[in-house]
PDB file of N, CA and C in Angstrom:
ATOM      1  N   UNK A   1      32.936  -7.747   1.780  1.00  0.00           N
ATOM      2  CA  UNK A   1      32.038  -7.184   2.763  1.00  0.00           C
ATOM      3  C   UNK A   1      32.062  -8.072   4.008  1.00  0.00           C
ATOM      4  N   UNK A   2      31.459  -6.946   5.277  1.00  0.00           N
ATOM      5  CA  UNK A   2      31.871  -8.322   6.826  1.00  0.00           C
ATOM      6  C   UNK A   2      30.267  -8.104   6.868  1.00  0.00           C
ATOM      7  N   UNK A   3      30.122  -9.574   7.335  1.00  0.00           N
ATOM      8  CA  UNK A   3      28.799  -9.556   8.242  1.00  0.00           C
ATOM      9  C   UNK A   3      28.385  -9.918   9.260  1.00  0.00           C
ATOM     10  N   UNK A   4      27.725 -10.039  10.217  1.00  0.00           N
ATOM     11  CA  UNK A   4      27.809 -10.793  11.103  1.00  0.00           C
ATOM     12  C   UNK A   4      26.306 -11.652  11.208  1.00  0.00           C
ATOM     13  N   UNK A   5      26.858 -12.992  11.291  1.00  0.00           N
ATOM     14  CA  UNK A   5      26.171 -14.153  11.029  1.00  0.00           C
ATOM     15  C   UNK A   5      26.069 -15.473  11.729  1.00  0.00           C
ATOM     16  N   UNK A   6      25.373 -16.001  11.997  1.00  0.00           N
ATOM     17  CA  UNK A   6      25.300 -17.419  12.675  1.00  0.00           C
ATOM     18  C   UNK A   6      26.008 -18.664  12.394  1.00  0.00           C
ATOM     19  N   UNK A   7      27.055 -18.682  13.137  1.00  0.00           N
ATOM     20  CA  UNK A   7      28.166 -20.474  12.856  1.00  0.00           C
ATOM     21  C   UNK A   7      27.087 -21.206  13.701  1.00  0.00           C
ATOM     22  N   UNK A   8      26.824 -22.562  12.900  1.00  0.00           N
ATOM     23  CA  UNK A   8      26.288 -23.700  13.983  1.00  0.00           C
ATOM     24  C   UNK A   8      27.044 -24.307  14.707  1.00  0.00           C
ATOM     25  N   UNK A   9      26.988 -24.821  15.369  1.00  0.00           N
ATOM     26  CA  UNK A   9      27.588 -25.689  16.234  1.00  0.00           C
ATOM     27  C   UNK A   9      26.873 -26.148  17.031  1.00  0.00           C
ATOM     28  N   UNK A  10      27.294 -27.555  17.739  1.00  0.00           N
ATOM     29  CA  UNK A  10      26.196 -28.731  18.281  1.00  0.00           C
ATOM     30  C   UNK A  10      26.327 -29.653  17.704  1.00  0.00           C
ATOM     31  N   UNK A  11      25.473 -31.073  18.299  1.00  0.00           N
ATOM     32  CA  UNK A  11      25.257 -32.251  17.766  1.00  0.00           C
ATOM     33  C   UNK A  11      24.205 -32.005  17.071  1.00  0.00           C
ATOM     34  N   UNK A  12      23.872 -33.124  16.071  1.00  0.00           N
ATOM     35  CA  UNK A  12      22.908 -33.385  15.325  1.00  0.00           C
ATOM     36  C   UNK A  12      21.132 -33.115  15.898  1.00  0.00           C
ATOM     37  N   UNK A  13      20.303 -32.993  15.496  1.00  0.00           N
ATOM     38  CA  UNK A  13      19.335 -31.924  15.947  1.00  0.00           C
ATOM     39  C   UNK A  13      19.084 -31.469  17.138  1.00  0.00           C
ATOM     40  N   UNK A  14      20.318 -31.219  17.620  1.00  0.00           N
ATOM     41  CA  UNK A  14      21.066 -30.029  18.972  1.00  0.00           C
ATOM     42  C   UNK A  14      21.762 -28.536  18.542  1.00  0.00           C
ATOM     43  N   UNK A  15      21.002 -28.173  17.476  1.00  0.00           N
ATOM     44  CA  UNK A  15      21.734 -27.089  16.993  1.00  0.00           C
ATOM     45  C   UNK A  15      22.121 -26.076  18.207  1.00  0.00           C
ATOM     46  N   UNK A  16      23.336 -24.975  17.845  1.00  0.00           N
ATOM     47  CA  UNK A  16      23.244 -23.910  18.655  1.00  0.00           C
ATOM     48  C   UNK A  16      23.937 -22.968  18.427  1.00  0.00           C
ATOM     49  N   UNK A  17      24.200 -21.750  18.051  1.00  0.00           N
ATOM     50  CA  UNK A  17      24.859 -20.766  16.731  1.00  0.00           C
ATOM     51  C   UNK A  17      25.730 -19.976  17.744  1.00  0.00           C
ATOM     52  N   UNK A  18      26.768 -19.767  17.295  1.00  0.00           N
ATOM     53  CA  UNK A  18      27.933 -18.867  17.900  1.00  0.00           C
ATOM     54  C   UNK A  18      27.468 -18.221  16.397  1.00  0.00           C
ATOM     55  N   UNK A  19      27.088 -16.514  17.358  1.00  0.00           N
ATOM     56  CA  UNK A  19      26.989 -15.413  16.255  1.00  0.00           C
ATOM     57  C   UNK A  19      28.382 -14.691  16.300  1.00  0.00           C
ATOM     58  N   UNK A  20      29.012 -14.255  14.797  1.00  0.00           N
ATOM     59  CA  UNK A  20      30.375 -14.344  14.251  1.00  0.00           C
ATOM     60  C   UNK A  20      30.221 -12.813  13.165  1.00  0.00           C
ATOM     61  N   UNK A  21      31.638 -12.504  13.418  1.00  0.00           N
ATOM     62  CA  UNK A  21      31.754 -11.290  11.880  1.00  0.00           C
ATOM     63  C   UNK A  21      32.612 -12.300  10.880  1.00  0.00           C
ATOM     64  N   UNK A  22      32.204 -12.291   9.913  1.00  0.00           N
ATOM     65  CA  UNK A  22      32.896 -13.001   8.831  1.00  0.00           C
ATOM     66  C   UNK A  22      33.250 -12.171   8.018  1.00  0.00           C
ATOM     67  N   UNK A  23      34.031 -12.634   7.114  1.00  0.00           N
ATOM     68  CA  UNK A  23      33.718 -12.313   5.889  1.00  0.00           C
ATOM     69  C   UNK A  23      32.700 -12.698   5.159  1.00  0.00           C
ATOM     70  N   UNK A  24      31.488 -12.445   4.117  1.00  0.00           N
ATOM     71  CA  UNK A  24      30.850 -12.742   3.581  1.00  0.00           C
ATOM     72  C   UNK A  24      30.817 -14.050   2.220  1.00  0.00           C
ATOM     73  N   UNK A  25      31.851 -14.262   1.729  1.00  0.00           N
ATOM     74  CA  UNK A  25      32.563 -15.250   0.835  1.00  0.00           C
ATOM     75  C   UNK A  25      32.429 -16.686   1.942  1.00  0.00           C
ATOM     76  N   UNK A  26      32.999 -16.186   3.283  1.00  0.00           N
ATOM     77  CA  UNK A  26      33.760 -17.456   3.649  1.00  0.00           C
ATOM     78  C   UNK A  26      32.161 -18.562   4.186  1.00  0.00           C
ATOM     79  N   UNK A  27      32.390 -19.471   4.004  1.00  0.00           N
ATOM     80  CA  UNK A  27      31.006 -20.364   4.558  1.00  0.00           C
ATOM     81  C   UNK A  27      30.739 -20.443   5.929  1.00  0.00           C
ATOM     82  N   UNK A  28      29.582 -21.297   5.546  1.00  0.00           N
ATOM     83  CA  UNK A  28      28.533 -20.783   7.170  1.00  0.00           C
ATOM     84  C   UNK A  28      29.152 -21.445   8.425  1.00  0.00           C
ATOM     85  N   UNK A  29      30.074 -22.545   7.915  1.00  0.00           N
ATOM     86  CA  UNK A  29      30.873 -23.003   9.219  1.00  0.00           C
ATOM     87  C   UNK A  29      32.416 -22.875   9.184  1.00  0.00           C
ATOM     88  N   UNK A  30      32.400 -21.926   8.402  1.00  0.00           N
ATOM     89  CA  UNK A  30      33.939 -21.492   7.733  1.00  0.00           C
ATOM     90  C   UNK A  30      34.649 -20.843   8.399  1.00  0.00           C
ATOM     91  N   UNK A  31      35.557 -19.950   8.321  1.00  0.00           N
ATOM     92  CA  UNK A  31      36.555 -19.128   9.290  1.00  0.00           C
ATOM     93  C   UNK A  31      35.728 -18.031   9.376  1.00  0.00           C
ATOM     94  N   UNK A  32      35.971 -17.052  10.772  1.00  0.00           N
ATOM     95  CA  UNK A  32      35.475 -16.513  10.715  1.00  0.00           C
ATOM     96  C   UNK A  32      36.273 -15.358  11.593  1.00  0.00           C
ATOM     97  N   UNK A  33      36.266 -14.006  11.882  1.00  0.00           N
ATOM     98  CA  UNK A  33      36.823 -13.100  12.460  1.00  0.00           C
ATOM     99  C   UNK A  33      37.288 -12.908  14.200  1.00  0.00           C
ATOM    100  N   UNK A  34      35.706 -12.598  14.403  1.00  0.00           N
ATOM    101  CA  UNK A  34      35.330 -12.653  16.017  1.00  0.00           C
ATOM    102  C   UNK A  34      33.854 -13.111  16.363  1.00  0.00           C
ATOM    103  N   UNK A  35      34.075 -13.483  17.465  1.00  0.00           N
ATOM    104  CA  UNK A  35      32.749 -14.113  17.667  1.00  0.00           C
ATOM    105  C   UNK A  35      32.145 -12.626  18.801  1.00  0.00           C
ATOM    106  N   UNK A  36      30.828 -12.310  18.092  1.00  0.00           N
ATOM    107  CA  UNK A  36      30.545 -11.816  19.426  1.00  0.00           C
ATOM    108  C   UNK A  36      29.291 -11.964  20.242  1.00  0.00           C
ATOM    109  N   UNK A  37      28.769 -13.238  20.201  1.00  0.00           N
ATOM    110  CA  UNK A  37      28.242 -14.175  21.030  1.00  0.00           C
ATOM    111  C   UNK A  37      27.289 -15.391  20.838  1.00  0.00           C
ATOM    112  N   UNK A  38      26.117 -15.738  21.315  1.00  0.00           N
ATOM    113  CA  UNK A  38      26.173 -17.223  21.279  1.00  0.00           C
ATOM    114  C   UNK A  38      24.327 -17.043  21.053  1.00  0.00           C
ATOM    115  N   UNK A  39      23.692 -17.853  20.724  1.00  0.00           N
ATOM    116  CA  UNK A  39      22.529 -18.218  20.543  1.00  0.00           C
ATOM    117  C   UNK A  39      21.676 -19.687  21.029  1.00  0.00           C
ATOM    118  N   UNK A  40      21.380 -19.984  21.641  1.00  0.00           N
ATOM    119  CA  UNK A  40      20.713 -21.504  21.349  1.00  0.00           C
ATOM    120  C   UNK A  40      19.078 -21.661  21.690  1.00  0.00           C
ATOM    121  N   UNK A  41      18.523 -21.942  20.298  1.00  0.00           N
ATOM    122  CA  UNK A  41      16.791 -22.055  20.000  1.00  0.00           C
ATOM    123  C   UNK A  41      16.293 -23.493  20.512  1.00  0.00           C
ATOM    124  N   UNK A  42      17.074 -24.034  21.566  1.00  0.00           N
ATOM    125  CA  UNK A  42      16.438 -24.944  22.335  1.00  0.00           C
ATOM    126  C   UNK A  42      15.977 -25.223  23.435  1.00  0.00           C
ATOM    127  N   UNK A  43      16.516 -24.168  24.110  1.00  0.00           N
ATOM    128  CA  UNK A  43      15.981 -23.574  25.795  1.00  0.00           C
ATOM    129  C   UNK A  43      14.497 -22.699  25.467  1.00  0.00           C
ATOM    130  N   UNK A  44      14.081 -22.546  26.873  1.00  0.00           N
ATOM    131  CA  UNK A  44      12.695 -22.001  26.553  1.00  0.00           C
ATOM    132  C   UNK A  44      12.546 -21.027  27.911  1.00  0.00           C
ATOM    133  N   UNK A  45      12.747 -19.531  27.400  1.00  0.00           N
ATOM    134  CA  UNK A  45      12.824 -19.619  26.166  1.00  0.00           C
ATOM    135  C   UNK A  45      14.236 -18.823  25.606  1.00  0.00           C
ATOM    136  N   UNK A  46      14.726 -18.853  24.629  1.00  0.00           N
ATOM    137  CA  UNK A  46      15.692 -18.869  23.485  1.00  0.00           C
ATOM    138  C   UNK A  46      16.763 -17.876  24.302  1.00  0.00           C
ATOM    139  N   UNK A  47      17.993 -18.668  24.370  1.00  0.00           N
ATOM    140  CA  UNK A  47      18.888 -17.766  25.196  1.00  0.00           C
ATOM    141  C   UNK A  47      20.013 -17.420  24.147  1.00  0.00           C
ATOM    142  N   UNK A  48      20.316 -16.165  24.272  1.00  0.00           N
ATOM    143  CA  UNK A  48      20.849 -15.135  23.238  1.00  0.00           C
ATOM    144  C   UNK A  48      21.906 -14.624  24.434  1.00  0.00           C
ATOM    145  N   UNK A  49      22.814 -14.451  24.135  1.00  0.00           N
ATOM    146  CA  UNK A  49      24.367 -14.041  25.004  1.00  0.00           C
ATOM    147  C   UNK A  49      25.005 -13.041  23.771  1.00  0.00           C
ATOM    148  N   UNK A  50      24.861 -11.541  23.926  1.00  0.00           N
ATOM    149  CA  UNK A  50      25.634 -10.946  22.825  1.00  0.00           C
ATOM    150  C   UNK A  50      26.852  -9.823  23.790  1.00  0.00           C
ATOM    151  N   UNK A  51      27.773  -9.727  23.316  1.00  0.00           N
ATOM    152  CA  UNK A  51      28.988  -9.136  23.760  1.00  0.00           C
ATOM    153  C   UNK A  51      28.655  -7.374  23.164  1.00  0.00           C
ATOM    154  N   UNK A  52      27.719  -6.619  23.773  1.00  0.00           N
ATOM    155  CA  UNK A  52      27.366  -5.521  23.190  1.00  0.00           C
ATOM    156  C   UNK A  52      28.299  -4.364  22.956  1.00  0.00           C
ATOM    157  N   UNK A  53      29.263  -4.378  23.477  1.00  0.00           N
ATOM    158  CA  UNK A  53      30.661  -3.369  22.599  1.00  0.00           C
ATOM    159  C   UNK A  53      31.467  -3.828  21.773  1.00  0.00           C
ATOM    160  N   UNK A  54      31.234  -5.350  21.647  1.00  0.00           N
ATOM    161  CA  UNK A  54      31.942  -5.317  20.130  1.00  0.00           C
ATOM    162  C   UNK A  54      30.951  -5.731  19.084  1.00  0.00           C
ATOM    163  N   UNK A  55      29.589  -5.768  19.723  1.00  0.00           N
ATOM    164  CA  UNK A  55      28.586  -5.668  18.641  1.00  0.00           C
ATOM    165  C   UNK A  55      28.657  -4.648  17.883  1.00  0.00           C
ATOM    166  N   UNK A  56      28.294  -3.457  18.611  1.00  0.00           N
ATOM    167  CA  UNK A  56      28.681  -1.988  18.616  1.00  0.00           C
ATOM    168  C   UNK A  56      29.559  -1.102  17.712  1.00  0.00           C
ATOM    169  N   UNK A  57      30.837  -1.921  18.130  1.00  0.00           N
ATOM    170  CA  UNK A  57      32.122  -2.028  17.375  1.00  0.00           C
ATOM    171  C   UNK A  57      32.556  -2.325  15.487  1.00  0.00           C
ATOM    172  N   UNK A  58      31.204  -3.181  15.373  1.00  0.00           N
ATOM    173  CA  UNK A  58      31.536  -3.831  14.372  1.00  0.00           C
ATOM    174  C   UNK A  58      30.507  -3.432  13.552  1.00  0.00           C
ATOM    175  N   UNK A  59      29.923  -2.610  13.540  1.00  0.00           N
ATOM    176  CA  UNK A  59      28.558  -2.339  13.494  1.00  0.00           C
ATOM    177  C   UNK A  59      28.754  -1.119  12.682  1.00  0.00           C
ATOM    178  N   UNK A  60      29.568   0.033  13.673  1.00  0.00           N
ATOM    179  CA  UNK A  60      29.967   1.105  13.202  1.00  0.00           C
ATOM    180  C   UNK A  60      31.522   0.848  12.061  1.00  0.00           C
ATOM    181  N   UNK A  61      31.718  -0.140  11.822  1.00  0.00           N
ATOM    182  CA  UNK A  61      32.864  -0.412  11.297  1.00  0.00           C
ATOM    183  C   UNK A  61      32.054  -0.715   9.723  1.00  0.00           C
ATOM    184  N   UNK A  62      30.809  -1.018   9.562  1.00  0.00           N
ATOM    185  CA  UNK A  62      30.111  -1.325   8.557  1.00  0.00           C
ATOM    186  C   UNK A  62      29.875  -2.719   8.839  1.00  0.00           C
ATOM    187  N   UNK A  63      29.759  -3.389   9.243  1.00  0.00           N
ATOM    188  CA  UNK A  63      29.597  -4.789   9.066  1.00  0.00           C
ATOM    189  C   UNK A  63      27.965  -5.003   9.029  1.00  0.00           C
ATOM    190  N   UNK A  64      28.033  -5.619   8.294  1.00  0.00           N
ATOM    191  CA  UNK A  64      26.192  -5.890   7.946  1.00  0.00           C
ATOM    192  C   UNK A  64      25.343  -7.062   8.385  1.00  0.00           C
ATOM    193  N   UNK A  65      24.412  -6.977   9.135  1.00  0.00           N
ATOM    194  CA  UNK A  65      24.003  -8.313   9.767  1.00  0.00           C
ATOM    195  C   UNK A  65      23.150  -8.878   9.009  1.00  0.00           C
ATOM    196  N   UNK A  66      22.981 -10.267   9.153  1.00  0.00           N
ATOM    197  CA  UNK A  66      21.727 -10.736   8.397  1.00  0.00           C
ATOM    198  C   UNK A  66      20.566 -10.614   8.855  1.00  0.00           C
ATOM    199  N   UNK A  67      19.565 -11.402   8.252  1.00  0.00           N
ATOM    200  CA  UNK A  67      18.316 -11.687   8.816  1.00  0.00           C
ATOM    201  C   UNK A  67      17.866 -11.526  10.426  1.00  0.00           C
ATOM    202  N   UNK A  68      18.296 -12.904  10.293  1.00  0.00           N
ATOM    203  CA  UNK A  68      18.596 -13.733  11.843  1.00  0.00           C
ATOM    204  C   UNK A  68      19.450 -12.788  12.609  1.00  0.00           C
ATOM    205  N   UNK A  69      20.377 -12.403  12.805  1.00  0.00           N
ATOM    206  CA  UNK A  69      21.436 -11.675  13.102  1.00  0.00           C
ATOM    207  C   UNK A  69      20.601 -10.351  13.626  1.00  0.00           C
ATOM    208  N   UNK A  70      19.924  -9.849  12.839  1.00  0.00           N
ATOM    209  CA  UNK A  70      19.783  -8.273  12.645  1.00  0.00           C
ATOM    210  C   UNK A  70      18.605  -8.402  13.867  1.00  0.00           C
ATOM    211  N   UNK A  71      17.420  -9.660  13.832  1.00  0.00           N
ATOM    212  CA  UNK A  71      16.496  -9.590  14.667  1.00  0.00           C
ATOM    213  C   UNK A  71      16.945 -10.169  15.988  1.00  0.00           C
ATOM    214  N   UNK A  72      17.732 -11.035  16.363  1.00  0.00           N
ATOM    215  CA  UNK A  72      18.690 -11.189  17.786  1.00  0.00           C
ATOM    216  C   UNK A  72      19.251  -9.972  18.403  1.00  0.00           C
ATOM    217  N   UNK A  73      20.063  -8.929  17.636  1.00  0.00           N
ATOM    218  CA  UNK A  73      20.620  -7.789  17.863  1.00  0.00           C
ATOM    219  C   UNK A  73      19.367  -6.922  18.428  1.00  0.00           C
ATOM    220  N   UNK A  74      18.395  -6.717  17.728  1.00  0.00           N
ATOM    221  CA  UNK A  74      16.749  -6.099  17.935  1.00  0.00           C
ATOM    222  C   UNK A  74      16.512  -6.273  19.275  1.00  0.00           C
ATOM    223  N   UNK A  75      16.890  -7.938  19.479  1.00  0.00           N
ATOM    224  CA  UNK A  75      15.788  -8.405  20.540  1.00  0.00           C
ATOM    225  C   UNK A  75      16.677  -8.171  21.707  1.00  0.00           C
ATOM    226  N   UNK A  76      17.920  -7.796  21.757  1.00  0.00           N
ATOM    227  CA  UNK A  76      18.956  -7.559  23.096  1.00  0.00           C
ATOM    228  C   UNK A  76      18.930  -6.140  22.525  1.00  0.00           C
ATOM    229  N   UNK A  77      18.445  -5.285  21.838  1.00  0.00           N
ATOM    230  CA  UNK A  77      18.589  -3.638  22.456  1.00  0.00           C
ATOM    231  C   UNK A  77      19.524  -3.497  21.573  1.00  0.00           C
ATOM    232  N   UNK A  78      20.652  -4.040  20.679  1.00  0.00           N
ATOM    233  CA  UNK A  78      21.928  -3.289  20.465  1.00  0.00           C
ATOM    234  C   UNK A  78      21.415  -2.832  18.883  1.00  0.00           C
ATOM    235  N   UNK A  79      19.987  -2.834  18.357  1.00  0.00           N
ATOM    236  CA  UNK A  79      20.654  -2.434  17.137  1.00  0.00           C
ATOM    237  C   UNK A  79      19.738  -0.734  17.745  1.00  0.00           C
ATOM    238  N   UNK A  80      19.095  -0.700  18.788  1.00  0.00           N
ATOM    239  CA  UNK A  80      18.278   0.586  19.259  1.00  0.00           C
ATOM    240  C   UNK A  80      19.411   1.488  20.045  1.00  0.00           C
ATOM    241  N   UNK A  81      20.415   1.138  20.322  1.00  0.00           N
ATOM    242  CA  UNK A  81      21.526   1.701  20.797  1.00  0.00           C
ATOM    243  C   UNK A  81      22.253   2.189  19.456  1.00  0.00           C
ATOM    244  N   UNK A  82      22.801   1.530  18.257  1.00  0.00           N
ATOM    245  CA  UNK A  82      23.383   1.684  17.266  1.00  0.00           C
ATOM    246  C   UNK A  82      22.402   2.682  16.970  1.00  0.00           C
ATOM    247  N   UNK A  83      21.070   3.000  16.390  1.00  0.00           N
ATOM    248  CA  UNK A  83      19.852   4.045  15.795  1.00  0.00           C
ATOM    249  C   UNK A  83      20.469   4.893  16.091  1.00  0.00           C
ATOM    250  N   UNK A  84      20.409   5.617  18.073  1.00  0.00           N
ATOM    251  CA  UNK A  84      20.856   6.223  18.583  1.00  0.00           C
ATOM    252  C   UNK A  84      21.933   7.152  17.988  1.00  0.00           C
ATOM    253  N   UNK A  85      22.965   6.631  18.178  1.00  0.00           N
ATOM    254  CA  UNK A  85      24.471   6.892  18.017  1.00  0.00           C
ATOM    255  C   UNK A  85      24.242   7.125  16.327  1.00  0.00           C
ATOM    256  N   UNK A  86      24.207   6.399  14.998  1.00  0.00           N
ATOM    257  CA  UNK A  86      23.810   6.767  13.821  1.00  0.00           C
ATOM    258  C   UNK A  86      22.708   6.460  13.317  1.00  0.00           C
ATOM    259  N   UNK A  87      21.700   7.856  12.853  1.00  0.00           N
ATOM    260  CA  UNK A  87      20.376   7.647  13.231  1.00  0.00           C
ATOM    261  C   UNK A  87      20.531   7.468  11.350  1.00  0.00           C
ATOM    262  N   UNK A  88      21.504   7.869  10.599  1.00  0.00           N
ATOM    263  CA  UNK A  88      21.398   7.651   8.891  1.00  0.00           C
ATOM    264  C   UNK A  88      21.965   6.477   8.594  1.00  0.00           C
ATOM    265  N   UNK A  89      22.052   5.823   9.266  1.00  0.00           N
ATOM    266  CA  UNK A  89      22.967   4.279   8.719  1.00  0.00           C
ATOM    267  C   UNK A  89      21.398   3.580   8.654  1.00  0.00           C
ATOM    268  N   UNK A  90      22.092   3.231   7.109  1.00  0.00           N
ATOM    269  CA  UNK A  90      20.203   1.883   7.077  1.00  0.00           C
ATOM    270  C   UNK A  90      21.403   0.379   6.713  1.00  0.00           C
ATOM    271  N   UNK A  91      20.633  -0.588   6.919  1.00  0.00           N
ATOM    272  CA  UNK A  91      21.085  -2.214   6.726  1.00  0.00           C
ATOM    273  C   UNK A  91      20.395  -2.127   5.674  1.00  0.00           C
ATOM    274  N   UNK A  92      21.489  -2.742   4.678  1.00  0.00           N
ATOM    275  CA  UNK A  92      20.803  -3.321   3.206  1.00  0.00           C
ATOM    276  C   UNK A  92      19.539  -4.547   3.661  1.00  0.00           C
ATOM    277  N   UNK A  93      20.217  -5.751   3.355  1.00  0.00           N
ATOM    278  CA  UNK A  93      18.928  -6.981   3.331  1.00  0.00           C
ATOM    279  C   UNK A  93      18.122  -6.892   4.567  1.00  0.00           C
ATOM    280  N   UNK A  94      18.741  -7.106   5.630  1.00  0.00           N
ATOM    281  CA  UNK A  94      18.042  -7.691   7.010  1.00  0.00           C
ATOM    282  C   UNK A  94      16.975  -6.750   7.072  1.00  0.00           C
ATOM    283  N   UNK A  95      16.932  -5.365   7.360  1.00  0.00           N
ATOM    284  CA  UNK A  95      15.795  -4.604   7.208  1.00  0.00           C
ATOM    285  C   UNK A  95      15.063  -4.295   6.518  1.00  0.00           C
ATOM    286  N   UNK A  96      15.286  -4.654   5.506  1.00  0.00           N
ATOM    287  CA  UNK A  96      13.966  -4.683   3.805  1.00  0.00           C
ATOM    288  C   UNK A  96      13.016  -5.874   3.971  1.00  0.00           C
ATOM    289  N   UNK A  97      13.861  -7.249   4.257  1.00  0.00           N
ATOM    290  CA  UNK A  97      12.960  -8.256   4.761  1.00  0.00           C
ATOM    291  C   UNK A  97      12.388  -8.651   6.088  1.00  0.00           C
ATOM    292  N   UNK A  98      13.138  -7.893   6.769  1.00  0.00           N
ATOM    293  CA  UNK A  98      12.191  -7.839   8.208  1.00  0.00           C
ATOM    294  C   UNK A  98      11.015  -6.912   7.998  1.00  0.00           C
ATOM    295  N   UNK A  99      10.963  -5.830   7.445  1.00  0.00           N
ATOM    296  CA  UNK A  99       9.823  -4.788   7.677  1.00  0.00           C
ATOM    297  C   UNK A  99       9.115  -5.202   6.761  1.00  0.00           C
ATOM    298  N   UNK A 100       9.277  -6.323   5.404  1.00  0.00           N
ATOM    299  CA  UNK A 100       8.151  -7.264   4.682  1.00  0.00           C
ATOM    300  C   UNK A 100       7.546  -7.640   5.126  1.00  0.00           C
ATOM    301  N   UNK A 101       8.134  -8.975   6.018  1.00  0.00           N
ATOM    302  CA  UNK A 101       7.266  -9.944   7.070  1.00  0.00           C
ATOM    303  C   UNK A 101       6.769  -9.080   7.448  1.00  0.00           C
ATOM    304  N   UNK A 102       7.030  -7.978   8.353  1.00  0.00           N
ATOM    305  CA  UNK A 102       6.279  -7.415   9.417  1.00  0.00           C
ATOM    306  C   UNK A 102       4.821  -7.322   8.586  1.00  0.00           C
ATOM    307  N   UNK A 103       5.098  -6.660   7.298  1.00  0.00           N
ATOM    308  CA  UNK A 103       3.981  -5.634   6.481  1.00  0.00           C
ATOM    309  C   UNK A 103       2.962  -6.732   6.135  1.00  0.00           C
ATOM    310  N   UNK A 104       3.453  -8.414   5.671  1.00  0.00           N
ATOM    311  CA  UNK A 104       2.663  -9.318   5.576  1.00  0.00           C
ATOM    312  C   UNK A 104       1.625  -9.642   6.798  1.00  0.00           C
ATOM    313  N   UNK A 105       2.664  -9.757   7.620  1.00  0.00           N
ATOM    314  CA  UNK A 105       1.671 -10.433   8.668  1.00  0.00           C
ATOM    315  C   UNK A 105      -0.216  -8.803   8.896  1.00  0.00           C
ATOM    316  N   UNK A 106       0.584  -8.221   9.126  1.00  0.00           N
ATOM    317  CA  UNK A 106      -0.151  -7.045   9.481  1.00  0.00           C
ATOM    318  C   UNK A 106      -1.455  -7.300   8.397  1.00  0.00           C
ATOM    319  N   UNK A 107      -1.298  -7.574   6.972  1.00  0.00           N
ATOM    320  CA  UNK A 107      -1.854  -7.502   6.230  1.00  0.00           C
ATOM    321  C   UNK A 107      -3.021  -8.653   6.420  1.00  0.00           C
ATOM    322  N   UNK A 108      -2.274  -9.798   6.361  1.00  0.00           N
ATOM    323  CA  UNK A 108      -2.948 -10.890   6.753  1.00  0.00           C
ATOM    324  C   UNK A 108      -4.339 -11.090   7.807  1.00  0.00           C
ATOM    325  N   UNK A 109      -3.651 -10.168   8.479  1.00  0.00           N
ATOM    326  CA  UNK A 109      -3.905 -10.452  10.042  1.00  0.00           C
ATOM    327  C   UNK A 109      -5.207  -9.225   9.852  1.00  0.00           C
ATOM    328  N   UNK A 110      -5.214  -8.141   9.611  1.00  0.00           N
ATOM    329  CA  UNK A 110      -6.364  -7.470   9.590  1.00  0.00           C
ATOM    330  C   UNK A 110      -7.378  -7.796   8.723  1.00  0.00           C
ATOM    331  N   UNK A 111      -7.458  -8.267   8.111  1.00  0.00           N
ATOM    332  CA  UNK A 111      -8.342  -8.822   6.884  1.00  0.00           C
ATOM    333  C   UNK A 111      -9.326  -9.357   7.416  1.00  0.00           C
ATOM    334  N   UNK A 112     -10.627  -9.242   7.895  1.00  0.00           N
ATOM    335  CA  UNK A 112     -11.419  -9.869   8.533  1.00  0.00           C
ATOM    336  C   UNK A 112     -12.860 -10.599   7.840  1.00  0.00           C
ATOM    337  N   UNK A 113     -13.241 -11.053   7.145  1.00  0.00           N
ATOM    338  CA  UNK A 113     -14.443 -11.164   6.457  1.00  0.00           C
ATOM    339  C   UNK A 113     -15.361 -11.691   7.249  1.00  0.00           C
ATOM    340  N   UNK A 114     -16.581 -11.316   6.845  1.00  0.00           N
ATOM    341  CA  UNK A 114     -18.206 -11.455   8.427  1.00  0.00           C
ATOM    342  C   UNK A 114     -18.966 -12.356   7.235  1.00  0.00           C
TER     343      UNK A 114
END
């Protein structure tokens, strides 16, 4: 299976992720396919660079994003463009545990006791 996933790269607590299609086997700083763009959670705030036609590309090819992956894609528009175009394609993991959190927090968060 391909996914597309976060390579680190950087110095030591200078992280900064070139987001990648891998293969799923190969490791997190392992070989990887294509890159189709860059991340770094140390600017403020958080600058995300994604190459949106071969996001696109890879997307409709099946490639499955993760977590992290799936909510970066969210946050630049490309997975609301992908909906669009195939409105029956669901993501296995990334969207079962994103719409958890979501359902936690919500839960949490309304709970009010007087």
């Amino acid at each position: 299976m391909v996914k597309i996933r976060l390579k680190r790269m950087g110095a030591k607590h200078k992280p900064m992720y070139r987001i990648v299609v891998a293969d799923s086997q190969a490791p997190r700083g392992g070989a990887y396919i294509e890159v189709i763009g860059n991340f770094n959670p140390l600017t403020d705030p958080e600058t995300i660079v994604i190459d949106e036609a071969k996001a696109l590309e890879w997307l409709e090819k099946g490639a499955q994003p993760t977590e992290t992956a799936y909510r970066l894609l969210a946050k630049m528009g490309v997975m609301d463009k992908f909906k669009e175009n195939f409105p029956e394609r669901k993501f296995k993991q990334a969207v079962l545990k994103t719409t958890q959190r979501k359902k936690k927090k919500s839960k949490s968060g309304t709970e009010v006791k007087s």
